[in-house]
PDB file of N, CA and C in Angstrom:
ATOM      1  N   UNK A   1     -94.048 116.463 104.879  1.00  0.00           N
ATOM      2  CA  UNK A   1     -94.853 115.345 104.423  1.00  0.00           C
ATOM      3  C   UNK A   1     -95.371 114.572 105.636  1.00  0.00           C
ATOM      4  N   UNK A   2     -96.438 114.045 105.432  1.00  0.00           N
ATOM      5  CA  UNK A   2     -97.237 113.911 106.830  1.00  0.00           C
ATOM      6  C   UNK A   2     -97.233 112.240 106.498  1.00  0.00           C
ATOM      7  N   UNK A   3     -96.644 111.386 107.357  1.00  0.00           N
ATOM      8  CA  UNK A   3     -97.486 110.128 107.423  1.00  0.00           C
ATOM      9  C   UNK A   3     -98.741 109.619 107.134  1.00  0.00           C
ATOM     10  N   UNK A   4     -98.881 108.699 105.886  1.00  0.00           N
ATOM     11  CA  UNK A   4     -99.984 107.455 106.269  1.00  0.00           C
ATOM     12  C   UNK A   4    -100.590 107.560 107.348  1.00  0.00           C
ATOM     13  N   UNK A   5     -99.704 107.318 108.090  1.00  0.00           N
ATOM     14  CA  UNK A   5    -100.348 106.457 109.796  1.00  0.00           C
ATOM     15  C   UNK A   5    -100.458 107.616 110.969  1.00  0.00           C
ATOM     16  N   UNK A   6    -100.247 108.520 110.373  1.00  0.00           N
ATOM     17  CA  UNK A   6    -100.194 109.180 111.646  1.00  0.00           C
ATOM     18  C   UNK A   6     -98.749 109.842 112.261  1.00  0.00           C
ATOM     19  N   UNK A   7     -98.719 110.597 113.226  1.00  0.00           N
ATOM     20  CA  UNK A   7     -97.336 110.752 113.646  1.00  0.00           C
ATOM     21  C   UNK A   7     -96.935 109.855 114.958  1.00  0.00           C
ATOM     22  N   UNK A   8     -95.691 110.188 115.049  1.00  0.00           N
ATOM     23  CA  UNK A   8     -94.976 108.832 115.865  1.00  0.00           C
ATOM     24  C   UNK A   8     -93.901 109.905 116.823  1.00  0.00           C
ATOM     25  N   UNK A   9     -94.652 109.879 118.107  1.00  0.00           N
ATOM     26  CA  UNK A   9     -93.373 109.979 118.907  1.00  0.00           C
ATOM     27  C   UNK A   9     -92.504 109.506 119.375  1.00  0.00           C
ATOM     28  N   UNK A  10     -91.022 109.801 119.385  1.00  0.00           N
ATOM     29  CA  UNK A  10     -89.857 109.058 119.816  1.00  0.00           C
ATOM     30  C   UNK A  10     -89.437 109.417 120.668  1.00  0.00           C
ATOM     31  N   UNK A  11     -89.272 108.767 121.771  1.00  0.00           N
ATOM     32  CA  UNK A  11     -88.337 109.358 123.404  1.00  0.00           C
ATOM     33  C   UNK A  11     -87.034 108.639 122.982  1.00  0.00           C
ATOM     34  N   UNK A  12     -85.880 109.137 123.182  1.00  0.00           N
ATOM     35  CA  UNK A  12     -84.568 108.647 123.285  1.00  0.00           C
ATOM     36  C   UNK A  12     -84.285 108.972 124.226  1.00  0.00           C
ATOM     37  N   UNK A  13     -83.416 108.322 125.279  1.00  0.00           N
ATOM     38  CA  UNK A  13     -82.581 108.791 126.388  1.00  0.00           C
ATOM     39  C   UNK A  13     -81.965 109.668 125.867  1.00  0.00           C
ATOM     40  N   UNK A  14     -81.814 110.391 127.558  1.00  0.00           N
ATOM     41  CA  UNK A  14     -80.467 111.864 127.066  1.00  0.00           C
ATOM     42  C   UNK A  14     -79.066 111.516 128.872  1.00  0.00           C
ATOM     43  N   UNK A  15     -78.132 111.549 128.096  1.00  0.00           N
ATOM     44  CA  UNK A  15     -76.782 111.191 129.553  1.00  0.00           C
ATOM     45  C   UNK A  15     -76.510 112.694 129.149  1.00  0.00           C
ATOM     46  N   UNK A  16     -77.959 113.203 130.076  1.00  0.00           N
ATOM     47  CA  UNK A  16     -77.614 114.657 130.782  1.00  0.00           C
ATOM     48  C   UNK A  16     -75.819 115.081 131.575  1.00  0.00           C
ATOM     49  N   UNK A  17     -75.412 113.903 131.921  1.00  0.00           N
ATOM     50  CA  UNK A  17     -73.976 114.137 133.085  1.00  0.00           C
ATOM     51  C   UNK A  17     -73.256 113.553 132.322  1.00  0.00           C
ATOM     52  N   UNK A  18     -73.353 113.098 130.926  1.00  0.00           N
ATOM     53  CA  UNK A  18     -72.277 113.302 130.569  1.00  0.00           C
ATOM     54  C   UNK A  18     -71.311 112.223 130.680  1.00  0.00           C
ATOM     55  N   UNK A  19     -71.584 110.708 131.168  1.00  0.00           N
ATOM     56  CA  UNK A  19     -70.964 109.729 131.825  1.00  0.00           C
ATOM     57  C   UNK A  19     -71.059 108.602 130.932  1.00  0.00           C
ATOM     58  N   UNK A  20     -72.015 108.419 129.853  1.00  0.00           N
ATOM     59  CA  UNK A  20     -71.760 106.974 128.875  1.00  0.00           C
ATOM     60  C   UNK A  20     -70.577 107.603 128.188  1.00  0.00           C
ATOM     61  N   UNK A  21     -69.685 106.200 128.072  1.00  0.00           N
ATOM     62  CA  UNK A  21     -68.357 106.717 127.256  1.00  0.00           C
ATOM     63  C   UNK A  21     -68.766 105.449 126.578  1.00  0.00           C
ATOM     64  N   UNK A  22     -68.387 105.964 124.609  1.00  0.00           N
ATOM     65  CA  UNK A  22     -68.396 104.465 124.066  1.00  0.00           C
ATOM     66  C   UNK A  22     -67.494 103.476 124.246  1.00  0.00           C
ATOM     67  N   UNK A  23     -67.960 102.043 124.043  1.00  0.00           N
ATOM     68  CA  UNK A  23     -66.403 101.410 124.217  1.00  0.00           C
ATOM     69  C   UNK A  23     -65.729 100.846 122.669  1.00  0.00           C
ATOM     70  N   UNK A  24     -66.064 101.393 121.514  1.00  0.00           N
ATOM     71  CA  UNK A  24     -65.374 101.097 120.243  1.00  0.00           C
ATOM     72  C   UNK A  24     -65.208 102.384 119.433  1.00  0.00           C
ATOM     73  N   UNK A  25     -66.049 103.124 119.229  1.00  0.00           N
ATOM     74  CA  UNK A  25     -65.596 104.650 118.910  1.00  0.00           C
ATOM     75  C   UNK A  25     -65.197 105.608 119.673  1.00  0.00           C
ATOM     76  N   UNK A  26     -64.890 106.547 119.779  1.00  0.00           N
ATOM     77  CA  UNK A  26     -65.005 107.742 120.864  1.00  0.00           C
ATOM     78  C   UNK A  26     -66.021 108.347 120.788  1.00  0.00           C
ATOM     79  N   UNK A  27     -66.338 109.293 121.371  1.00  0.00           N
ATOM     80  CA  UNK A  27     -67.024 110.278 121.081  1.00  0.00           C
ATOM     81  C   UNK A  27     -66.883 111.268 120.315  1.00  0.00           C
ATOM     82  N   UNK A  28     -68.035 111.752 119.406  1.00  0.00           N
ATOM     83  CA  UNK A  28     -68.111 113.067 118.571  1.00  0.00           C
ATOM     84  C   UNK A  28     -66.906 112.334 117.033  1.00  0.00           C
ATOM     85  N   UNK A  29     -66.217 110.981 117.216  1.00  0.00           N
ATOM     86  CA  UNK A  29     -65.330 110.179 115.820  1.00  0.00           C
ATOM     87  C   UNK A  29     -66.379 110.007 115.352  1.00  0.00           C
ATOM     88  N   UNK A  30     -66.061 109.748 113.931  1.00  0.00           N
ATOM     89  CA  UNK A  30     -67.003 109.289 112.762  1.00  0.00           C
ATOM     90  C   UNK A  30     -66.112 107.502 112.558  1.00  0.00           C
ATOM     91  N   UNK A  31     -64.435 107.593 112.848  1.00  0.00           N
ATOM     92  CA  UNK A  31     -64.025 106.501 112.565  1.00  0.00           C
ATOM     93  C   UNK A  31     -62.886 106.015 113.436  1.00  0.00           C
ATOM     94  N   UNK A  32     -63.469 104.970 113.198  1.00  0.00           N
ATOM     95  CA  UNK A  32     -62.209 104.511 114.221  1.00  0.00           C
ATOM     96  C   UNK A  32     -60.580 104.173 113.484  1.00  0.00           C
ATOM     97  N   UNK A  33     -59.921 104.816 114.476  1.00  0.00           N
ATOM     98  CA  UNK A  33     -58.544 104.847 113.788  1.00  0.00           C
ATOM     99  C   UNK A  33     -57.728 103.903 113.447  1.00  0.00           C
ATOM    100  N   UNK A  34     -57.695 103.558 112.150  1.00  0.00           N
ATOM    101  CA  UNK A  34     -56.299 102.525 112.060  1.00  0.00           C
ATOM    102  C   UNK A  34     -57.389 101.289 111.491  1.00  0.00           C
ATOM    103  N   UNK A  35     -58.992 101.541 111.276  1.00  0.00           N
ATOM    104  CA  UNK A  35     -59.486 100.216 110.778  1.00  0.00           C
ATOM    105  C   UNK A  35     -59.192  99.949 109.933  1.00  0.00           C
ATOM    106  N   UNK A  36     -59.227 101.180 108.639  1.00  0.00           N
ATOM    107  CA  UNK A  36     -59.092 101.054 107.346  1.00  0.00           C
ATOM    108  C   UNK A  36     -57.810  99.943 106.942  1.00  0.00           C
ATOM    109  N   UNK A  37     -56.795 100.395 107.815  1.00  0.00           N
ATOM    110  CA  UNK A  37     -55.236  99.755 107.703  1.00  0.00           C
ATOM    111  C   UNK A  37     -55.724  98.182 107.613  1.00  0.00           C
ATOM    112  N   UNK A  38     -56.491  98.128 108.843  1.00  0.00           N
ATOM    113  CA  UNK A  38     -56.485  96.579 109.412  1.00  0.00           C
ATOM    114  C   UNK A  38     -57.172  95.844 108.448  1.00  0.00           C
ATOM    115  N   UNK A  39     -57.922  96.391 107.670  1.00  0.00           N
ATOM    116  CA  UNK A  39     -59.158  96.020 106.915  1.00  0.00           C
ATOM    117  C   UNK A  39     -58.113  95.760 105.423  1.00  0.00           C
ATOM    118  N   UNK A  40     -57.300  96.555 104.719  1.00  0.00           N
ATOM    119  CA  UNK A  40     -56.382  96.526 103.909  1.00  0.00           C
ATOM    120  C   UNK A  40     -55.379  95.244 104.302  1.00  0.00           C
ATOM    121  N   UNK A  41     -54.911  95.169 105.841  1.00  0.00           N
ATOM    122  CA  UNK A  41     -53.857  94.427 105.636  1.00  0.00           C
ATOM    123  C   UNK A  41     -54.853  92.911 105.272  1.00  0.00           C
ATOM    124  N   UNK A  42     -55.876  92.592 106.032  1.00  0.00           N
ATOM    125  CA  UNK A  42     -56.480  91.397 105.521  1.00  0.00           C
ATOM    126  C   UNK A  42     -57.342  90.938 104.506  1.00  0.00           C
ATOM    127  N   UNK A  43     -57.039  91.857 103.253  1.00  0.00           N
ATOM    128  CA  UNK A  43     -57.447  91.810 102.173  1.00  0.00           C
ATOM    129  C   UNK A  43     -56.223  91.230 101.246  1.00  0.00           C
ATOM    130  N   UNK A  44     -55.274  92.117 101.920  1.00  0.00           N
ATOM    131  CA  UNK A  44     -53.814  91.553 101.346  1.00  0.00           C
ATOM    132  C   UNK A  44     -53.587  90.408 101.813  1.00  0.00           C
ATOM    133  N   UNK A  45     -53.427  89.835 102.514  1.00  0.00           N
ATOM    134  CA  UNK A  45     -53.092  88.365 103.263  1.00  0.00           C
ATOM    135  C   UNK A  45     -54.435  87.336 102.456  1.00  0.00           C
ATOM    136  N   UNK A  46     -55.241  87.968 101.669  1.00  0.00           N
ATOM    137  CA  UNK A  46     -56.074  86.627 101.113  1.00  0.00           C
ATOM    138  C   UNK A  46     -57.283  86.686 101.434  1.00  0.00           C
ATOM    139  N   UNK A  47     -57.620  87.719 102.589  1.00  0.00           N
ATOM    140  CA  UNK A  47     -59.297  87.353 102.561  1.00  0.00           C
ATOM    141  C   UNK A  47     -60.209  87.751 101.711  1.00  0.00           C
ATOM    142  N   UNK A  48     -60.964  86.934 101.947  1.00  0.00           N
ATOM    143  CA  UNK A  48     -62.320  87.659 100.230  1.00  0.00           C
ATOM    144  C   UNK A  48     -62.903  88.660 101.517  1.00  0.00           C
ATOM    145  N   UNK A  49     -63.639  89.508 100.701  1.00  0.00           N
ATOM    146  CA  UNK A  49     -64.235  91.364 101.085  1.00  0.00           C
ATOM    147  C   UNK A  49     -65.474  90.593 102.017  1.00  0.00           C
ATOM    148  N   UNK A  50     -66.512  89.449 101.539  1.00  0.00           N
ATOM    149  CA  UNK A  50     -67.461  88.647 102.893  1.00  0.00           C
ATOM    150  C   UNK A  50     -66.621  88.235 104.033  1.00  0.00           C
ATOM    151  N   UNK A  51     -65.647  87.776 103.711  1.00  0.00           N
ATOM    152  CA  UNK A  51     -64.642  86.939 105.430  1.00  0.00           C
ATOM    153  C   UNK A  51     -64.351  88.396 105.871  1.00  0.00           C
ATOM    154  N   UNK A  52     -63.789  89.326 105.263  1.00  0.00           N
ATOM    155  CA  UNK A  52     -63.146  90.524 105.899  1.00  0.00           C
ATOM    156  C   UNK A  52     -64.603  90.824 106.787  1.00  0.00           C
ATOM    157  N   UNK A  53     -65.812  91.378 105.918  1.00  0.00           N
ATOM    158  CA  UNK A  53     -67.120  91.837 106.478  1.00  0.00           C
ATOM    159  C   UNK A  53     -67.364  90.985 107.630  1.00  0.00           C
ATOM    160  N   UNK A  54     -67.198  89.474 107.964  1.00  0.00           N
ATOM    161  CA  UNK A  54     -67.996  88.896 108.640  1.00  0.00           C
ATOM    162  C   UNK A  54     -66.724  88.834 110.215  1.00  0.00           C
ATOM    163  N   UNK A  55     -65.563  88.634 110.044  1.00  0.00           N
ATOM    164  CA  UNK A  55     -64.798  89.048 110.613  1.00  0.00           C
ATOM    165  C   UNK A  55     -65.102  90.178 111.388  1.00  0.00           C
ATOM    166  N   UNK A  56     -65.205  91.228 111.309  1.00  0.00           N
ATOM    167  CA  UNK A  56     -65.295  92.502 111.814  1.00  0.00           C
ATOM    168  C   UNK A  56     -66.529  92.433 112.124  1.00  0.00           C
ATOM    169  N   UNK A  57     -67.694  91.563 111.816  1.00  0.00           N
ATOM    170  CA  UNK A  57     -68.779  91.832 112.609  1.00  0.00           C
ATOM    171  C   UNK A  57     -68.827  90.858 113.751  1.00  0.00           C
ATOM    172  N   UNK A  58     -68.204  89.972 113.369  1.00  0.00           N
ATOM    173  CA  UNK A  58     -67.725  88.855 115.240  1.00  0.00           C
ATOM    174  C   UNK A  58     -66.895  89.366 116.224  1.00  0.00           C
ATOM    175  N   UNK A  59     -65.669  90.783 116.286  1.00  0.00           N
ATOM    176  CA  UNK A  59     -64.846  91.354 116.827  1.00  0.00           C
ATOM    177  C   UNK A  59     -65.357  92.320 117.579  1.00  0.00           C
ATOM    178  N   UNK A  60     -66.027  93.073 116.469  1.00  0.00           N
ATOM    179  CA  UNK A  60     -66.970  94.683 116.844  1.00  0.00           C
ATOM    180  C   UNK A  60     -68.387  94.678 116.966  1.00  0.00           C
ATOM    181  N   UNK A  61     -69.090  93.638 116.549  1.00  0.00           N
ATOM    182  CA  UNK A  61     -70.487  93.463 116.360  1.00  0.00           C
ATOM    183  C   UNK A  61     -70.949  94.929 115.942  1.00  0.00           C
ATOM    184  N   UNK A  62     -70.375  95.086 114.809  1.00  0.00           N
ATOM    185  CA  UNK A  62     -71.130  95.986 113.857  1.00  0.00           C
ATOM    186  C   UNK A  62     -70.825  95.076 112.615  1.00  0.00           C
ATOM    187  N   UNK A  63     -71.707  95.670 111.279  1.00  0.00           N
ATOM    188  CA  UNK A  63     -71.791  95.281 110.216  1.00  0.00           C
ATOM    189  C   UNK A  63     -71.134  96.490 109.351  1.00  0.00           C
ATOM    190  N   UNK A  64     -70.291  95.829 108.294  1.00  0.00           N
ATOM    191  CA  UNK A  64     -70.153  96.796 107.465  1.00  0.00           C
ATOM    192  C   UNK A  64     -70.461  96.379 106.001  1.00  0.00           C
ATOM    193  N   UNK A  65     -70.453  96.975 104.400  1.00  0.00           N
ATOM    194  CA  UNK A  65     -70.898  95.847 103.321  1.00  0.00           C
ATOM    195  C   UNK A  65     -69.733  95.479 103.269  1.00  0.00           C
ATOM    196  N   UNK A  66     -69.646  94.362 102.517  1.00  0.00           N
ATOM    197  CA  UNK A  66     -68.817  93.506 101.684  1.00  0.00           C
ATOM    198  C   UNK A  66     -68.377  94.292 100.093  1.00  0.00           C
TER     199      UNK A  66
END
């Protein structure tokens, strides 16, 4: 299916050598280990599922839903 507008090229960097390491996932993880736990225990202790969400996006600066 062809674009409206036209096509769109995208350059992404490539770390040909191999040297960016992430600093919250690893590499080639889908998850990070032990969130789920952490995310459970402060559901149990009282937080509503938005404080849990907004929490974890001030720690990790990612978003996850509520």
């Amino acid at each position: 299916m062809q674009p409206r507008l036209g096509n769109l090229d995208i350059e992404t960097p490539r770390d040909r050598d191999g040297s960016f390491e992430p600093a919250i996932v690893p590499k080639r993880a889908r998850r990070l280990a032990g969130m789920e736990d952490k995310i459970l225990t402060l559901y149990a202790k009282g937080l509503s599922t938005r404080e849990i969400s907004d929490t974890v996006s001030e720690l990790y600066g990612v978003e996850i839903s509520h």
